[in-house]
C-alpha atoms as a PDB file:
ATOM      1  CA  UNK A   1      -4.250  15.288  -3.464  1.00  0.00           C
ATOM      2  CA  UNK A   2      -4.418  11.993  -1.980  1.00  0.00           C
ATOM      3  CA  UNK A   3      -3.522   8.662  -2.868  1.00  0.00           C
ATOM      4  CA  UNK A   4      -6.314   6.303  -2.976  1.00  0.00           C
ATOM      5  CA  UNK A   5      -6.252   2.511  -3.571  1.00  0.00           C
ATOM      6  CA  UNK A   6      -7.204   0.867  -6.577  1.00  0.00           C
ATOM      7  CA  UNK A   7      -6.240  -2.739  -6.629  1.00  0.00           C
ATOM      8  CA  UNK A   8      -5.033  -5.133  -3.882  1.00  0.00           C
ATOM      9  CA  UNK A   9      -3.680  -8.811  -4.997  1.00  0.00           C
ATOM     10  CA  UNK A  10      -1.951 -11.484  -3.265  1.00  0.00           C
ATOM     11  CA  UNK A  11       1.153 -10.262  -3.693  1.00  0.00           C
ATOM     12  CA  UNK A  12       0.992  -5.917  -3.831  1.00  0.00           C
ATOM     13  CA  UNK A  13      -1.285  -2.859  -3.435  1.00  0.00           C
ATOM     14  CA  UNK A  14      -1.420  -0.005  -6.349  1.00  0.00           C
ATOM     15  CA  UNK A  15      -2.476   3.096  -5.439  1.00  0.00           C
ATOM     16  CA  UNK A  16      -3.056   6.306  -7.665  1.00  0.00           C
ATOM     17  CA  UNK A  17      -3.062  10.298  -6.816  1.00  0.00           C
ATOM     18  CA  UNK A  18      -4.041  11.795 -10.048  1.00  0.00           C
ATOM     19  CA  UNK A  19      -1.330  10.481 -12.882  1.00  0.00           C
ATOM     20  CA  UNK A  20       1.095   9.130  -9.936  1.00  0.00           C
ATOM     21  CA  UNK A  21       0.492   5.233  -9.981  1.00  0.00           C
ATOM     22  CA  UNK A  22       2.266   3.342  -7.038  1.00  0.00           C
ATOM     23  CA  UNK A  23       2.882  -0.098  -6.262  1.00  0.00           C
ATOM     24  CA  UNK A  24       3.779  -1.415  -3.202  1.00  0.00           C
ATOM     25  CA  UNK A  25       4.531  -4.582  -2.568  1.00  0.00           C
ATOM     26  CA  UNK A  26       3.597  -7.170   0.329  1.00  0.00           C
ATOM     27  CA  UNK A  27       1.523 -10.203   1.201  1.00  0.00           C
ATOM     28  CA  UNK A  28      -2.263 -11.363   1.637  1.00  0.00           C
ATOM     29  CA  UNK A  29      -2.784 -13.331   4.529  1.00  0.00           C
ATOM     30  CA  UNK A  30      -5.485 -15.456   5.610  1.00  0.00           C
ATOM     31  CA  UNK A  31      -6.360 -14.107   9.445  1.00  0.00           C
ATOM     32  CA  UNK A  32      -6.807 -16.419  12.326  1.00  0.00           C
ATOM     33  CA  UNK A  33      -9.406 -13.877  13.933  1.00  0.00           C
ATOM     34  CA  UNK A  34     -10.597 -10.220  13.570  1.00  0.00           C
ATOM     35  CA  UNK A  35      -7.934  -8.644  14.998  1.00  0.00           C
ATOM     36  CA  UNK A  36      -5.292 -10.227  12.873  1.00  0.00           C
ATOM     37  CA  UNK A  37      -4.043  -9.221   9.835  1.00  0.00           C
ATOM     38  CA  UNK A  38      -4.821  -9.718   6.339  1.00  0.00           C
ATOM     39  CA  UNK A  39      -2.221  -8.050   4.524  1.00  0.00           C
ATOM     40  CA  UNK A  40       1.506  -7.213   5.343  1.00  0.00           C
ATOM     41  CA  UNK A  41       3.145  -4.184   3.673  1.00  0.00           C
ATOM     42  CA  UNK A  42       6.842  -4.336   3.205  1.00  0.00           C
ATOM     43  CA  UNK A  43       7.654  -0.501   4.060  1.00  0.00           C
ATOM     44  CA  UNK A  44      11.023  -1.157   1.742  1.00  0.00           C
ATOM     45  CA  UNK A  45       8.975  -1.693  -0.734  1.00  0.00           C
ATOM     46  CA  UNK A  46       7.591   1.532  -2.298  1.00  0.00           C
ATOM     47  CA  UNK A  47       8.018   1.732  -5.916  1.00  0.00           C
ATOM     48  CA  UNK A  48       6.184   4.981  -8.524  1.00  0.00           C
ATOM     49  CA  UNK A  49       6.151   4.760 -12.060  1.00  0.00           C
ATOM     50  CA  UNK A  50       8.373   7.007 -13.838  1.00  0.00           C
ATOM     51  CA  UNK A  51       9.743   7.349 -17.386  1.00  0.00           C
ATOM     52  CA  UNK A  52      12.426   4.399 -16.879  1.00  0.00           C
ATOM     53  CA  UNK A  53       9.665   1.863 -15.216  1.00  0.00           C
ATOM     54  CA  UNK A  54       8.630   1.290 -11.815  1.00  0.00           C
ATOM     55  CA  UNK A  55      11.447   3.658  -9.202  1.00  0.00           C
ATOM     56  CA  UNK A  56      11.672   3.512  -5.851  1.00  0.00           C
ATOM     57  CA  UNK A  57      10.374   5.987  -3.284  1.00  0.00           C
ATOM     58  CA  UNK A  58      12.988   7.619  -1.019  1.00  0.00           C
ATOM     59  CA  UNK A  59      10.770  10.733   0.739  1.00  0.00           C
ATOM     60  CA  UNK A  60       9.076  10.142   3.552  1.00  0.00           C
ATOM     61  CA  UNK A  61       6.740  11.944   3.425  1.00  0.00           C
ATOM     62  CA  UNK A  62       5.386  10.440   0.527  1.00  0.00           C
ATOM     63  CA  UNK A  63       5.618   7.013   1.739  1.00  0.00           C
ATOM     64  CA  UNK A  64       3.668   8.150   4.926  1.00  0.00           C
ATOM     65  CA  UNK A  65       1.046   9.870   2.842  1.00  0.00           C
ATOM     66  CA  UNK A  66       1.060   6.128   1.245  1.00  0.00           C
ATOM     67  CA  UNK A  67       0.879   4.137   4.245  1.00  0.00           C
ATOM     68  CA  UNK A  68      -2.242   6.538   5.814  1.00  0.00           C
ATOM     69  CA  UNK A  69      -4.267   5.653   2.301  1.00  0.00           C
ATOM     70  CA  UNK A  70      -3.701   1.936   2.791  1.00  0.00           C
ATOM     71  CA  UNK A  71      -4.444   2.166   6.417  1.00  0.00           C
ATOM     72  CA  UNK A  72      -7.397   4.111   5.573  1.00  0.00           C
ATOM     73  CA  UNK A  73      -8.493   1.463   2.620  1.00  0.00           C
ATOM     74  CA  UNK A  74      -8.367  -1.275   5.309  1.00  0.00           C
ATOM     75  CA  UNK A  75      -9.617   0.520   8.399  1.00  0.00           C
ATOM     76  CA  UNK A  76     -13.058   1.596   5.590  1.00  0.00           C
ATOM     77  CA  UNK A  77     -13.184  -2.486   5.612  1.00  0.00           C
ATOM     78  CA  UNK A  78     -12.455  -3.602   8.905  1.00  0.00           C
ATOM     79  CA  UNK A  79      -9.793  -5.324   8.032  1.00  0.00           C
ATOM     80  CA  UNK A  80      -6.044  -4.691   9.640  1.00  0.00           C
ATOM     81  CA  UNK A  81      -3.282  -4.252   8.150  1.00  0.00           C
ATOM     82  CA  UNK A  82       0.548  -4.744   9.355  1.00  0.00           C
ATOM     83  CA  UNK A  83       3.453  -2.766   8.213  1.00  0.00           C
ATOM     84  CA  UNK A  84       6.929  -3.999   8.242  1.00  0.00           C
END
């Protein structure tokens, strides 16, 4: 399974992969030109729902299954995206 993106705001993405909901947060930005970007992804920001509410996500290689969906997402709409 892959995550695939279901909702981006101002202020985060959520993504889904079957029951797994994520939400990662960031910031919408309004580009100067094409190749800027138009949303910034705080990498330390990774967060899954679980039982307790929304936990972080410590593997990595989860959060880079995460970060290929939302480069994927914004790549489909040629729009970039920045990770920090």
């Amino acid at each position: 399974m892959s995550f695939e993106v279901v909702d981006v705001s101002r202020g985060d993405i959520h993504l889904e992969d079957g029951a797994d909901k994520v939400r990662v947060l960031g910031e919408g930005l309004i580009p100067a030109d094409n190749n800027a970007a138009s949303f910034v992804v705080y990498l330390n920001s990774f967060l899954m729902l679980g039982a307790g509410g929304w936990e972080k996500i410590t593997h990595d290689d989860k959060k880079a299954e995460i970060v290929a969906s939302i480069k994927s997402y914004f790549k489909k709409k040629s729009m970039v995206v920045d990770f920090e």
